[in-house]
C-alpha atoms as a PDB file:
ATOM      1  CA  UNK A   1     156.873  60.304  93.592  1.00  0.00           C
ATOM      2  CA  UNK A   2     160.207  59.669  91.192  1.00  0.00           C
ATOM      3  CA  UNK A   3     162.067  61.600  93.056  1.00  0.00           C
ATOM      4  CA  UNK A   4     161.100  59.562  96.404  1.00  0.00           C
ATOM      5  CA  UNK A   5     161.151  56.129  95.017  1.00  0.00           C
ATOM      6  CA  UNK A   6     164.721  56.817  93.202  1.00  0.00           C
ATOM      7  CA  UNK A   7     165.762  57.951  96.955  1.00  0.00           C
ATOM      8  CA  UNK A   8     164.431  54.776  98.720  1.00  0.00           C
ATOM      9  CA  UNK A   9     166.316  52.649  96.029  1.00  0.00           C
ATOM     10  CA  UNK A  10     169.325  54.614  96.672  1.00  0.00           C
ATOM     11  CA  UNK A  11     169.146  54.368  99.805  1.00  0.00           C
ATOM     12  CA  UNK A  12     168.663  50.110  99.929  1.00  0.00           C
ATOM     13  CA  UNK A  13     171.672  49.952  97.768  1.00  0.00           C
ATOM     14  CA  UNK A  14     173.748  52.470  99.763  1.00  0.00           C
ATOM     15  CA  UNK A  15     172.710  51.216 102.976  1.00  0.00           C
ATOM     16  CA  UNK A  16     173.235  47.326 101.435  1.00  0.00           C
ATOM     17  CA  UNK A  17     176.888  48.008 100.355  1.00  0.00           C
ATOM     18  CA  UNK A  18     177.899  49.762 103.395  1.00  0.00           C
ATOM     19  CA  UNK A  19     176.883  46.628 105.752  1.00  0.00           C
ATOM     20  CA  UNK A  20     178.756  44.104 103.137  1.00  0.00           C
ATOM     21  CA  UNK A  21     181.977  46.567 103.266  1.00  0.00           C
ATOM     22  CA  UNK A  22     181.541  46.765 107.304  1.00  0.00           C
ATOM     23  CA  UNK A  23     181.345  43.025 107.762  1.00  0.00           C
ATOM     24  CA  UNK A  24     184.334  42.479 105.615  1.00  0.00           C
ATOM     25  CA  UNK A  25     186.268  44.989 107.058  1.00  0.00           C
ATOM     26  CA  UNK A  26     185.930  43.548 110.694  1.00  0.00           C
ATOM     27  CA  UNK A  27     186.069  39.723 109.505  1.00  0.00           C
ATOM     28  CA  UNK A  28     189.508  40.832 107.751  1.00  0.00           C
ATOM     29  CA  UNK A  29     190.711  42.403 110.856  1.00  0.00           C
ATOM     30  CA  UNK A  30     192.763  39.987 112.915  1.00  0.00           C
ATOM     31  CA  UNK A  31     191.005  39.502 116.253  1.00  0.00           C
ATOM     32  CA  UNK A  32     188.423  36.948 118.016  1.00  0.00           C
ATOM     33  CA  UNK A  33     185.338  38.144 119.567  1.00  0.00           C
ATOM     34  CA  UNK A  34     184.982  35.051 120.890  1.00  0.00           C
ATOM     35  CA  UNK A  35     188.113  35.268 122.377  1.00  0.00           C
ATOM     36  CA  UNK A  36     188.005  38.764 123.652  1.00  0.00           C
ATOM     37  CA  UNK A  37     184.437  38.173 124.899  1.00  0.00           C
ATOM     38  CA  UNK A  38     185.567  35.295 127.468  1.00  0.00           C
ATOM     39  CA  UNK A  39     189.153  36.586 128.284  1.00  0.00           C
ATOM     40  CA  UNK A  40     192.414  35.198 127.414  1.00  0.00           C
ATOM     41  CA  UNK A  41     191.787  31.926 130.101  1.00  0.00           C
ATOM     42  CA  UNK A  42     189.142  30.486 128.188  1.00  0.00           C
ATOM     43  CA  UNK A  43     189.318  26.943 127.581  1.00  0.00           C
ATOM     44  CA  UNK A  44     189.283  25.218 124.072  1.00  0.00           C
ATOM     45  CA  UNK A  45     185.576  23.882 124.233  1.00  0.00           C
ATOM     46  CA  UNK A  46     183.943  26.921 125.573  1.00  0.00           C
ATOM     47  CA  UNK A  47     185.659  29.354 122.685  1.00  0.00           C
ATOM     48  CA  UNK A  48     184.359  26.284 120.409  1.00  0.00           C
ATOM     49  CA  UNK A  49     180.942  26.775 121.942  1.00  0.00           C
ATOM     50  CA  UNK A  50     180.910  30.387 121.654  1.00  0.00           C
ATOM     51  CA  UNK A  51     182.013  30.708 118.086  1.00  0.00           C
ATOM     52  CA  UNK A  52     179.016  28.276 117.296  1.00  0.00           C
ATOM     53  CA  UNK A  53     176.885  30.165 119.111  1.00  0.00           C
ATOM     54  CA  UNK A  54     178.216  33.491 117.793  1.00  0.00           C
ATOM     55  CA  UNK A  55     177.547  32.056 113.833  1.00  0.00           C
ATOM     56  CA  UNK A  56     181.695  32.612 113.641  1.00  0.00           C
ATOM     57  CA  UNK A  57     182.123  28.973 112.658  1.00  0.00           C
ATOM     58  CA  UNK A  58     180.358  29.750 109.195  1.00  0.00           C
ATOM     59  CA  UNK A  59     181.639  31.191 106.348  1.00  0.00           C
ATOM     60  CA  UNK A  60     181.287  34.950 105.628  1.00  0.00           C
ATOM     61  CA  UNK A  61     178.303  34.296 103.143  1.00  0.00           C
ATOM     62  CA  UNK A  62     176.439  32.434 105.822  1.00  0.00           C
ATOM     63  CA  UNK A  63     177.500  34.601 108.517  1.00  0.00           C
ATOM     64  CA  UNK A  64     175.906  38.284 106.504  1.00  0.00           C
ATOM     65  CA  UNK A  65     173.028  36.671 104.906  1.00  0.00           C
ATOM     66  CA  UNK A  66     172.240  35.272 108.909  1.00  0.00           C
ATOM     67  CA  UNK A  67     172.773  38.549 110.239  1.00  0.00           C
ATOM     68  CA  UNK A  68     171.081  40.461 107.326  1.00  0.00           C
ATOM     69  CA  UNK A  69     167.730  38.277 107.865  1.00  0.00           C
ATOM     70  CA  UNK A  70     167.636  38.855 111.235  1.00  0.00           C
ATOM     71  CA  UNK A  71     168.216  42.645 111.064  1.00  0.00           C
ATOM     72  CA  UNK A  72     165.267  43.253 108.101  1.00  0.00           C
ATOM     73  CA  UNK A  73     163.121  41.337 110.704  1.00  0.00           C
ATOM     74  CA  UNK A  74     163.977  43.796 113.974  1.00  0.00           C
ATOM     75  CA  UNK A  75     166.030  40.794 115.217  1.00  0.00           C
ATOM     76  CA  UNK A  76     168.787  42.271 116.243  1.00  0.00           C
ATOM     77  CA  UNK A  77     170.311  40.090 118.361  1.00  0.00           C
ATOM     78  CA  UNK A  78     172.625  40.318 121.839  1.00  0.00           C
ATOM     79  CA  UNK A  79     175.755  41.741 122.460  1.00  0.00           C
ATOM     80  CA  UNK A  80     178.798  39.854 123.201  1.00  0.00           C
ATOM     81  CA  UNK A  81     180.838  42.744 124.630  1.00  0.00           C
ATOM     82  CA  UNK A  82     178.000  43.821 127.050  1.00  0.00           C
ATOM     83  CA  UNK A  83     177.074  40.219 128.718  1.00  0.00           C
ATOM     84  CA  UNK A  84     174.661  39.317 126.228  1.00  0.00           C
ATOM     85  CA  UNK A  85     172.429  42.671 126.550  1.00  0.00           C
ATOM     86  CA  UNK A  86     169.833  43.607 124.090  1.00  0.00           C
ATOM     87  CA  UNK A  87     171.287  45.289 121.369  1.00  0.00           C
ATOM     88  CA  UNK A  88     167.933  47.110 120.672  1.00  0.00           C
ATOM     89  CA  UNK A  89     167.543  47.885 124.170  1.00  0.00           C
ATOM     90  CA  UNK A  90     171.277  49.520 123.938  1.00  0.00           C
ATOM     91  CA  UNK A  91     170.864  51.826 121.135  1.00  0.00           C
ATOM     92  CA  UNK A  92     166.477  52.793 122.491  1.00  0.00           C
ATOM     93  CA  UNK A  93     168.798  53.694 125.575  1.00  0.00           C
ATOM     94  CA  UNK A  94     171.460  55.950 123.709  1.00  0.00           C
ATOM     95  CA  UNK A  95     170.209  56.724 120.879  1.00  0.00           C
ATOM     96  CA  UNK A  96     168.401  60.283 122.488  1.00  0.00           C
ATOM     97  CA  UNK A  97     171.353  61.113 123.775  1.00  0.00           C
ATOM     98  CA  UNK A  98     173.733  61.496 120.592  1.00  0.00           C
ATOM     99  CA  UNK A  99     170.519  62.709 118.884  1.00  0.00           C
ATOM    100  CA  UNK A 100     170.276  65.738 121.405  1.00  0.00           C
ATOM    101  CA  UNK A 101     173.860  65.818 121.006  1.00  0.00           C
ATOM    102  CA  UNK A 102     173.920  65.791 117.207  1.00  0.00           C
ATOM    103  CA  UNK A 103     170.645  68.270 117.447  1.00  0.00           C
ATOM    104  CA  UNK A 104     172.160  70.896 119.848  1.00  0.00           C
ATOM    105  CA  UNK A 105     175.480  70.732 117.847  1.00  0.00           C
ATOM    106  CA  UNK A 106     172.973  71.746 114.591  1.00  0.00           C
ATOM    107  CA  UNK A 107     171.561  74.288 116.317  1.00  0.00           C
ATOM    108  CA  UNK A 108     174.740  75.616 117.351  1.00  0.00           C
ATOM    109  CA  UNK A 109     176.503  75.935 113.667  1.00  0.00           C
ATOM    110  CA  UNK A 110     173.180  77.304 112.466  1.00  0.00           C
ATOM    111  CA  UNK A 111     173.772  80.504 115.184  1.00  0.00           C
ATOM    112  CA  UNK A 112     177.251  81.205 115.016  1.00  0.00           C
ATOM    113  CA  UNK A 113     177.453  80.523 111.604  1.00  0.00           C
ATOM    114  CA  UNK A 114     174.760  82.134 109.350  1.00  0.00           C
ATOM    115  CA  UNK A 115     175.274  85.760 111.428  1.00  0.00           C
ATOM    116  CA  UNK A 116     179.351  85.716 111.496  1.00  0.00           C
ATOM    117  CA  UNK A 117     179.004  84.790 107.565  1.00  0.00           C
ATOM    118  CA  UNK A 118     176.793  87.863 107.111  1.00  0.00           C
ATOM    119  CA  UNK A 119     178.492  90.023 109.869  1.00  0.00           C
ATOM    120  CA  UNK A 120     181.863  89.647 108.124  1.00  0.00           C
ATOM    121  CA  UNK A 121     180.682  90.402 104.674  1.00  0.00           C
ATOM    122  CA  UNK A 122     178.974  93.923 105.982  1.00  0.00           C
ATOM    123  CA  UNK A 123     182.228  94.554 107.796  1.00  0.00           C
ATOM    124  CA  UNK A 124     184.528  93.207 104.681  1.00  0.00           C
ATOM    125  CA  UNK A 125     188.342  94.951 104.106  1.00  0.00           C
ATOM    126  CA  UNK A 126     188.301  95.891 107.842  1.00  0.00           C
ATOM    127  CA  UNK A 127     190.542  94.962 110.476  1.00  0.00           C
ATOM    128  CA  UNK A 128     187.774  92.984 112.788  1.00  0.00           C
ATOM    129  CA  UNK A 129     186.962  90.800 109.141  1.00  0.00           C
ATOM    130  CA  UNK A 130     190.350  89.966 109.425  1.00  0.00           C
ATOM    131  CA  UNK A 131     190.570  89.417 112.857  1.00  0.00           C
ATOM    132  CA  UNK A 132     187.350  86.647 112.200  1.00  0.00           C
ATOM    133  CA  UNK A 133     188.623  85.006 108.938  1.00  0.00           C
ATOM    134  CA  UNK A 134     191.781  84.143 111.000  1.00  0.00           C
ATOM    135  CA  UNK A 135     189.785  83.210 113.636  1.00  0.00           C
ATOM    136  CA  UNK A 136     188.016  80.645 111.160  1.00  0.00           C
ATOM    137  CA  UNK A 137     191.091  79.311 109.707  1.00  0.00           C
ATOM    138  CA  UNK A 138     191.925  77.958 113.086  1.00  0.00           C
ATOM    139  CA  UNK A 139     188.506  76.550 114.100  1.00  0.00           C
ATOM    140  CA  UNK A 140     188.821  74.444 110.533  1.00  0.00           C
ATOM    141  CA  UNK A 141     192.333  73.462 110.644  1.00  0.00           C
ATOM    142  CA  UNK A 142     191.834  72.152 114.872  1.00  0.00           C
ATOM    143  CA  UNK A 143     190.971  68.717 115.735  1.00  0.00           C
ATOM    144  CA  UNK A 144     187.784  68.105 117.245  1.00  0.00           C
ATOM    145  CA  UNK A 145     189.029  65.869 120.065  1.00  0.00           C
ATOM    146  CA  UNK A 146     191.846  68.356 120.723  1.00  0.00           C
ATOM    147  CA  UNK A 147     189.403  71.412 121.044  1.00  0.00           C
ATOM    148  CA  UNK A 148     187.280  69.048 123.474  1.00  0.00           C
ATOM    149  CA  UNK A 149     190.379  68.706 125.739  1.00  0.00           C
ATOM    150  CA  UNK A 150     190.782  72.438 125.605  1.00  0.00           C
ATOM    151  CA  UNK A 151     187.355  73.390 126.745  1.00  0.00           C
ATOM    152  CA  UNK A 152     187.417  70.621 129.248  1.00  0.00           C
ATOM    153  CA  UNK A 153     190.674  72.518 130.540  1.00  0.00           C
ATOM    154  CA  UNK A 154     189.459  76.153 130.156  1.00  0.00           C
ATOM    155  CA  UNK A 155     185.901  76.042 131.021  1.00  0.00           C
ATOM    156  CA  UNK A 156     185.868  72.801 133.180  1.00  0.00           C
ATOM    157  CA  UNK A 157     188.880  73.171 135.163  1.00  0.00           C
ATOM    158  CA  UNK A 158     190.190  76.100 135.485  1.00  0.00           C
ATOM    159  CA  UNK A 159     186.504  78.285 135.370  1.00  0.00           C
ATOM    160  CA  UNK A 160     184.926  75.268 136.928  1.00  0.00           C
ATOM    161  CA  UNK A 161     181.658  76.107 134.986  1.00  0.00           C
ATOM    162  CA  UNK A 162     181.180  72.246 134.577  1.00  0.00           C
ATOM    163  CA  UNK A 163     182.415  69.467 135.798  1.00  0.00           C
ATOM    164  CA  UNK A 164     184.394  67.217 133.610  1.00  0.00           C
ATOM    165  CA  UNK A 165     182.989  64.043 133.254  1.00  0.00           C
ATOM    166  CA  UNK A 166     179.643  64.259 134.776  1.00  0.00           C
ATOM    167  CA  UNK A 167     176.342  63.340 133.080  1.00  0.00           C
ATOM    168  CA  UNK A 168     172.988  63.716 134.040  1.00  0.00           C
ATOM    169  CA  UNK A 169     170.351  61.834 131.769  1.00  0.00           C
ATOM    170  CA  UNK A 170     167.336  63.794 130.613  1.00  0.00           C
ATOM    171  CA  UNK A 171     165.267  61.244 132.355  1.00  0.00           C
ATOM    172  CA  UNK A 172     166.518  62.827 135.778  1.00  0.00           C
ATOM    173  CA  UNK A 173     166.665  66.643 134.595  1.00  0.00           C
ATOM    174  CA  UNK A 174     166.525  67.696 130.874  1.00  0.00           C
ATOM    175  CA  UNK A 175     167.758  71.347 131.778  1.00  0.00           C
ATOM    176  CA  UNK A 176     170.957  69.002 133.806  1.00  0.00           C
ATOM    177  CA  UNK A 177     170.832  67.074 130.562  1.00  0.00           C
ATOM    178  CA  UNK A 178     170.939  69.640 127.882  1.00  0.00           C
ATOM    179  CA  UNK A 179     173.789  71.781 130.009  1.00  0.00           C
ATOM    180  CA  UNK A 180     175.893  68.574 130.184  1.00  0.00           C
ATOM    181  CA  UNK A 181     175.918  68.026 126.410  1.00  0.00           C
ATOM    182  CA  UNK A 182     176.471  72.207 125.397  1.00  0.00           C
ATOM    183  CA  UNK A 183     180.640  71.481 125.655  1.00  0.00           C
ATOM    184  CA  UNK A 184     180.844  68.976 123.972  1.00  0.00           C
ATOM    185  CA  UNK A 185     178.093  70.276 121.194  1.00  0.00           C
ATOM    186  CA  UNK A 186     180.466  73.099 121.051  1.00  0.00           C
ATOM    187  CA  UNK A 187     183.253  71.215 120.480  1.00  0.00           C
ATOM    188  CA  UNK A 188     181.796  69.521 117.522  1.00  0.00           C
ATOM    189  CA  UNK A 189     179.741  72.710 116.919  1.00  0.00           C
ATOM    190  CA  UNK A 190     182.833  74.765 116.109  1.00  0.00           C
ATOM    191  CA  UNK A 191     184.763  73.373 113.559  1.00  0.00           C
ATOM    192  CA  UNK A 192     182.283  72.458 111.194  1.00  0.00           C
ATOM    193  CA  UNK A 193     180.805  76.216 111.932  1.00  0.00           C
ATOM    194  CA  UNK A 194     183.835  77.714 110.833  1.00  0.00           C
ATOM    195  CA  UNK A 195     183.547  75.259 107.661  1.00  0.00           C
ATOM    196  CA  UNK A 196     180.068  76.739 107.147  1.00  0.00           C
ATOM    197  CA  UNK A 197     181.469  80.472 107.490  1.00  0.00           C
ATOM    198  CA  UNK A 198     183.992  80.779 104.818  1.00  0.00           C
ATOM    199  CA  UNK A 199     181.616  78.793 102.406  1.00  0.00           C
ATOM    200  CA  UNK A 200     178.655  80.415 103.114  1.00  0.00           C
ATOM    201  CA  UNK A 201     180.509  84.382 103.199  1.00  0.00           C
ATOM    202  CA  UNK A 202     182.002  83.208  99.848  1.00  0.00           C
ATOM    203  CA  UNK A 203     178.785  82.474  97.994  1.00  0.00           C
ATOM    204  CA  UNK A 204     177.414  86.249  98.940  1.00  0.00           C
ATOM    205  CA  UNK A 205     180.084  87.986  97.808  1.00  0.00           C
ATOM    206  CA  UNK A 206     179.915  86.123  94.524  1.00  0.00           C
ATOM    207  CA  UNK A 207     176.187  86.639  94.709  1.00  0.00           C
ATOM    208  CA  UNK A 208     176.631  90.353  95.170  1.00  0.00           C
ATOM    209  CA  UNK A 209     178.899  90.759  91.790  1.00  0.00           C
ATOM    210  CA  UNK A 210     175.610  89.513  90.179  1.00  0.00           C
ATOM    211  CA  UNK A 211     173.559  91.383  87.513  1.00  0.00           C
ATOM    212  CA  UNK A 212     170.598  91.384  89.789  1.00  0.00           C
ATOM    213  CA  UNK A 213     172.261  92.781  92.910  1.00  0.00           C
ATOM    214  CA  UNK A 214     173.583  95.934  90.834  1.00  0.00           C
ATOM    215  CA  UNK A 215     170.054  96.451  89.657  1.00  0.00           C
ATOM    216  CA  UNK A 216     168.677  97.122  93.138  1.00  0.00           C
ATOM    217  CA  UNK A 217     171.352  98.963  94.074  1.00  0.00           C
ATOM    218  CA  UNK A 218     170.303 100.825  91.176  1.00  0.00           C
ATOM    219  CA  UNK A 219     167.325 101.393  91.900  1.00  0.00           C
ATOM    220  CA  UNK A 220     168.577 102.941  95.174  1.00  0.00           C
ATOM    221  CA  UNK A 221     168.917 100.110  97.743  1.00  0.00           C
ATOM    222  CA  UNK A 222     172.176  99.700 100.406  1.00  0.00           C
ATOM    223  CA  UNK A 223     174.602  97.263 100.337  1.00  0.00           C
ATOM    224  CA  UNK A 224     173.272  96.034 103.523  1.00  0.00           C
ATOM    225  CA  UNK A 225     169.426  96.072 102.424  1.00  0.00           C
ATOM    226  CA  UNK A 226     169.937  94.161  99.014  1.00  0.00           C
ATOM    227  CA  UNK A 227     171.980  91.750 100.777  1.00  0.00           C
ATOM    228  CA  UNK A 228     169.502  90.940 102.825  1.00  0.00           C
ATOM    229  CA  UNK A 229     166.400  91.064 100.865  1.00  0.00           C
ATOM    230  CA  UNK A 230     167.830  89.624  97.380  1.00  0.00           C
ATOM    231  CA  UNK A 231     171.232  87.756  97.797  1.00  0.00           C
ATOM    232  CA  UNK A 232     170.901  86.181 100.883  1.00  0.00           C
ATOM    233  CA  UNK A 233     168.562  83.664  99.541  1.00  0.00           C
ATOM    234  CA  UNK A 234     170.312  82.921  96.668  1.00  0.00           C
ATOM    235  CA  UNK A 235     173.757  82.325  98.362  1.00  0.00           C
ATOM    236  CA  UNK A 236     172.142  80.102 101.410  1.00  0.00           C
ATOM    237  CA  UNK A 237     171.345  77.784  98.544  1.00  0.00           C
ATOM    238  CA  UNK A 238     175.237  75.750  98.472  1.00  0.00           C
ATOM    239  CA  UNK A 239     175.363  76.512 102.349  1.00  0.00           C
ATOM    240  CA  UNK A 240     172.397  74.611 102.881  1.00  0.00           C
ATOM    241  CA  UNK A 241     174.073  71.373 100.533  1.00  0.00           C
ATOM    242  CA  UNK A 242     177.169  71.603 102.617  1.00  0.00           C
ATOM    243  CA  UNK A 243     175.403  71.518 105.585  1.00  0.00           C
ATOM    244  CA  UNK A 244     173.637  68.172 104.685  1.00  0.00           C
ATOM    245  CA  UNK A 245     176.722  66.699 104.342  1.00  0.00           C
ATOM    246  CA  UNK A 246     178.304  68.087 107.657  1.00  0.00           C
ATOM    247  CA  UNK A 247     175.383  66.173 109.264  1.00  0.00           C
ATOM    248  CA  UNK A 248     177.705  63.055 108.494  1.00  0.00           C
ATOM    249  CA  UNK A 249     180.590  64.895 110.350  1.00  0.00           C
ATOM    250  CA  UNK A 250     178.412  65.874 113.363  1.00  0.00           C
ATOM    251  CA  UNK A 251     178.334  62.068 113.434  1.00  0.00           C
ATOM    252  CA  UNK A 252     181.362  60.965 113.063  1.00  0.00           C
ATOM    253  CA  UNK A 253     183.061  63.654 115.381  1.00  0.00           C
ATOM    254  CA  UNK A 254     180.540  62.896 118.280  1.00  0.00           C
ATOM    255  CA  UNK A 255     182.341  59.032 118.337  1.00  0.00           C
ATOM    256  CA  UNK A 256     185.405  60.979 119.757  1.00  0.00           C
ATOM    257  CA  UNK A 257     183.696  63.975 121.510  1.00  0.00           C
ATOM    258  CA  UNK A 258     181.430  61.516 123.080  1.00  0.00           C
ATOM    259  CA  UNK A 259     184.710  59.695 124.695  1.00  0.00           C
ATOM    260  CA  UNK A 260     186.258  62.285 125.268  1.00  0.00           C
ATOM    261  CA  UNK A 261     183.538  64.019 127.404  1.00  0.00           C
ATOM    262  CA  UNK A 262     182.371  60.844 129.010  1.00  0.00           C
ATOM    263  CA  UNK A 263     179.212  60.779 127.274  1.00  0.00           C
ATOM    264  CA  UNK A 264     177.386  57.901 126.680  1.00  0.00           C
ATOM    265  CA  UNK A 265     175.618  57.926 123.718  1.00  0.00           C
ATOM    266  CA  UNK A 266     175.766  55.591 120.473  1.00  0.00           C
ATOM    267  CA  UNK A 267     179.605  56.883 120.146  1.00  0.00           C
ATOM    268  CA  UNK A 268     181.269  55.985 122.730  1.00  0.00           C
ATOM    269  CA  UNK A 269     178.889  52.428 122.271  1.00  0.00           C
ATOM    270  CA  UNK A 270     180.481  52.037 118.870  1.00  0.00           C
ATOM    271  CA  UNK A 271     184.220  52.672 120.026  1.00  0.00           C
ATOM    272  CA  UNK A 272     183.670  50.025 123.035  1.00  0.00           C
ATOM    273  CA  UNK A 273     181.732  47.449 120.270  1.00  0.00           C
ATOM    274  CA  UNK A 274     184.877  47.798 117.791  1.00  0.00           C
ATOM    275  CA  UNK A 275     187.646  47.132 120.446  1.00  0.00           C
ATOM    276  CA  UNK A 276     185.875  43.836 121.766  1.00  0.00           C
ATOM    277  CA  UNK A 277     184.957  42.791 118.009  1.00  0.00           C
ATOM    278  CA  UNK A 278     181.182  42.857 118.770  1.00  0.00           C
ATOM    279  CA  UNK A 279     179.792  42.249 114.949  1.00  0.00           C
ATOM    280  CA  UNK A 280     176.888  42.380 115.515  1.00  0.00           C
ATOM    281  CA  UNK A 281     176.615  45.623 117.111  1.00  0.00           C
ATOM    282  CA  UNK A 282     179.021  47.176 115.491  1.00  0.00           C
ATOM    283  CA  UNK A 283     177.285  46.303 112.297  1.00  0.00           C
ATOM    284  CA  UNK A 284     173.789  47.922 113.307  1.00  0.00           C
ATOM    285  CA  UNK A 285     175.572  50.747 114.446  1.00  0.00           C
ATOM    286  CA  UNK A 286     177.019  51.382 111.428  1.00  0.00           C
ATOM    287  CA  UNK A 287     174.133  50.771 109.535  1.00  0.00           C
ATOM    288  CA  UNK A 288     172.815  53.550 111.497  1.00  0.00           C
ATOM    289  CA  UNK A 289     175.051  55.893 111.081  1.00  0.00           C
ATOM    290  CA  UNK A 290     174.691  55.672 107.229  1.00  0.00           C
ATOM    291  CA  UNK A 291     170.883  55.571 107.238  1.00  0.00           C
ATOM    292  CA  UNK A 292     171.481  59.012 109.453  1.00  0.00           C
ATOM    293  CA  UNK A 293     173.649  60.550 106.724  1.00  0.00           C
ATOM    294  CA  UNK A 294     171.525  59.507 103.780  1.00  0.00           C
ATOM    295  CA  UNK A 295     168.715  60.701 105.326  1.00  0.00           C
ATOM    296  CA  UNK A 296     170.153  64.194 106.187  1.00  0.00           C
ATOM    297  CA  UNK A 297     171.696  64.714 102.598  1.00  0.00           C
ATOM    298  CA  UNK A 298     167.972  63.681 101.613  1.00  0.00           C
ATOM    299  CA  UNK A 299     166.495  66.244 103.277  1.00  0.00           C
ATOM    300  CA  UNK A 300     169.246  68.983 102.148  1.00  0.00           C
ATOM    301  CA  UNK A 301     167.937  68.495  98.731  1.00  0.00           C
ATOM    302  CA  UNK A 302     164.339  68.836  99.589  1.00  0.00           C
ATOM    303  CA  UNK A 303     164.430  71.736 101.740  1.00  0.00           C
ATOM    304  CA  UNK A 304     166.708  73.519  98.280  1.00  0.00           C
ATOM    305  CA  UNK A 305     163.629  72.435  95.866  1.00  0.00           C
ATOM    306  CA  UNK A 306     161.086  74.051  98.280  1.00  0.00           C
ATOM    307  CA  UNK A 307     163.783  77.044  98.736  1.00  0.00           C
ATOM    308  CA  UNK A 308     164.304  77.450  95.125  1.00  0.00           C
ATOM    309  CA  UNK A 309     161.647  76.141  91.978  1.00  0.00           C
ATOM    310  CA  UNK A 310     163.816  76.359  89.134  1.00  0.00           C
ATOM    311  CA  UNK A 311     165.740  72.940  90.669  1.00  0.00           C
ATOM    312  CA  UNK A 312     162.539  71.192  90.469  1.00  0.00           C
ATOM    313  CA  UNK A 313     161.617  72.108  86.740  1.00  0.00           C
ATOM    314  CA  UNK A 314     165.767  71.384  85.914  1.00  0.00           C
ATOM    315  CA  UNK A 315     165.894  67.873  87.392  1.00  0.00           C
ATOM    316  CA  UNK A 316     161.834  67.288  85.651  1.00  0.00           C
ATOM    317  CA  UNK A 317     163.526  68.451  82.552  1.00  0.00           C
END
């Protein structure tokens, strides 16, 4: 119960100083929402009009604490960029698509990386290891949004095994749906697999110069056997922390993967709600986002006391 409660206060105060730093940010930013909302021919008292409306005539205390009552109440107000659409009813309609996105991109690192970590450690000093830990080097060091483009050009145009641009929602056809989003999961998918690969194939060889290991292999087990059955568990153990906080990068690189792929999900939302100066959306979104992360990184460290008991007794102690 300590551990939970000391989670939902981090999480208030996280989530708290996030929305403060957010609506500074974009009140510090030169640029009228107002303004941008009703085009550049807008008269003097309709701008005055729809700053009062807006809340922009207030100060910055009035404005947060406004918009800070209103969100802890589920009022989260209209959009300005989208013609005065719910902002709820915006993110109810997105929000399963950059989940599936950010769920299929999971799925993704979880496949190519855990078996290419283990796969290159059986095959280690070889010339195919190599061939893979160069392999990874580039995934890490290339953009997402530039390895989007290339797939786009590879498998869109040129093999024309999608078609770049099109979307099918998964209330039409969820098989349409799911084969729409696997590019641009991949995309994402990639990078931060790669990331996952040369941390995760580092903590089992270091695992495998333990004490432990060379007492099975004592005892007359194979490399391949006491990897599997004693050191794989241990060394998942820092993979499974870094992949809590690549849950925040799955995020973050869907905003661009999303635009780049014509996707709309709660990404390409955000990037459209930050040119037009849309506070109030931009600042749920945000909020969103952050809740997202917290509540992946959250779950990281569950899932490693239920993997391993000694972290329990060490943070009782």
């Amino acid at each position: 119960m300590w551990f939970i409660g000391k989670r939902l206060i981090i999480t208030g105060l996280t989530l708290l100083f996030v929305s403060i730093l957010c609506f500074a940010a974009f009140h510090l930013i030169p640029g009228d929402s107002a303004l941008l909302s009703l085009g550049i021919e807008a008269k003097g008292e309709q701008l005055d009009a729809l700053r009062s409306e807006m809340g922009l005539d207030r100060n910055f205390a009035e404005q947060y604490f406004s918009w800070l009552g209103d969100f802890l109440t589920g009022k989260l107000g209209s959009s300005s960029r989208f013609r005065g659409e719910s902002i709820s009813g915006m993110i109810r309609e997105r929000l399963p698509v950059t989940f599936s996105l950010a769920c299929l991109s999971f799925l993704l690192i979880i496949i190519i990386a855990f078996p290419v970590s283990v796969f290159t450690v059986k095959k280690d000093k070889t010339i195919l290891n190599e061939a893979v830990t160069t392999l990874t080097a580039i995934n890490i060091s290339m953009p997402g949004f530039f390895l989007g483009v290339l797939l786009i050009w590879v498998f869109g145009i040129i093999l024309k095994l999608f078609i770049p641009g099109a979307f099918v929602s998964y209330r039409e056809d969820a098989l349409s749906f799911l084969a729409c989003l696997f590019f641009p999961a991949l995309a994402i998918a990639l990078p931060n697999a790669a990331l996952v690969v040369k941390f995760f194939r580092t903590s089992i060889l270091n695992e495998l110069k333990s004490g432990y290991v060379r007492t099975a292999k004592s005892k007359g087990g194979t490399r391949y056997h006491v990897l599997l059955r004693h050191a794989l568990k241990n060394a998942s153990l820092p993979a499974i922390t870094l992949l809590g906080m690549i849950t925040g990068e799955i995020f973050s690189g869907s905003i661009v993967i999303e635009q780049v792929f014509g996707i709309p999900g709660i990404g390409r939302l955000l990037l459209a709600s930050i040119t037009a100066r849309d506070y109030l959306l931009i600042e749920t979104l945000v909020v969103y986002i952050a809740f997202v992360v917290i509540l992946a990184n959250t779950a990281a460290d569950i899932l490693l006391q239920v993997i391993d008991p000694r972290i329990r007794l060490s943070a009782k102690v």
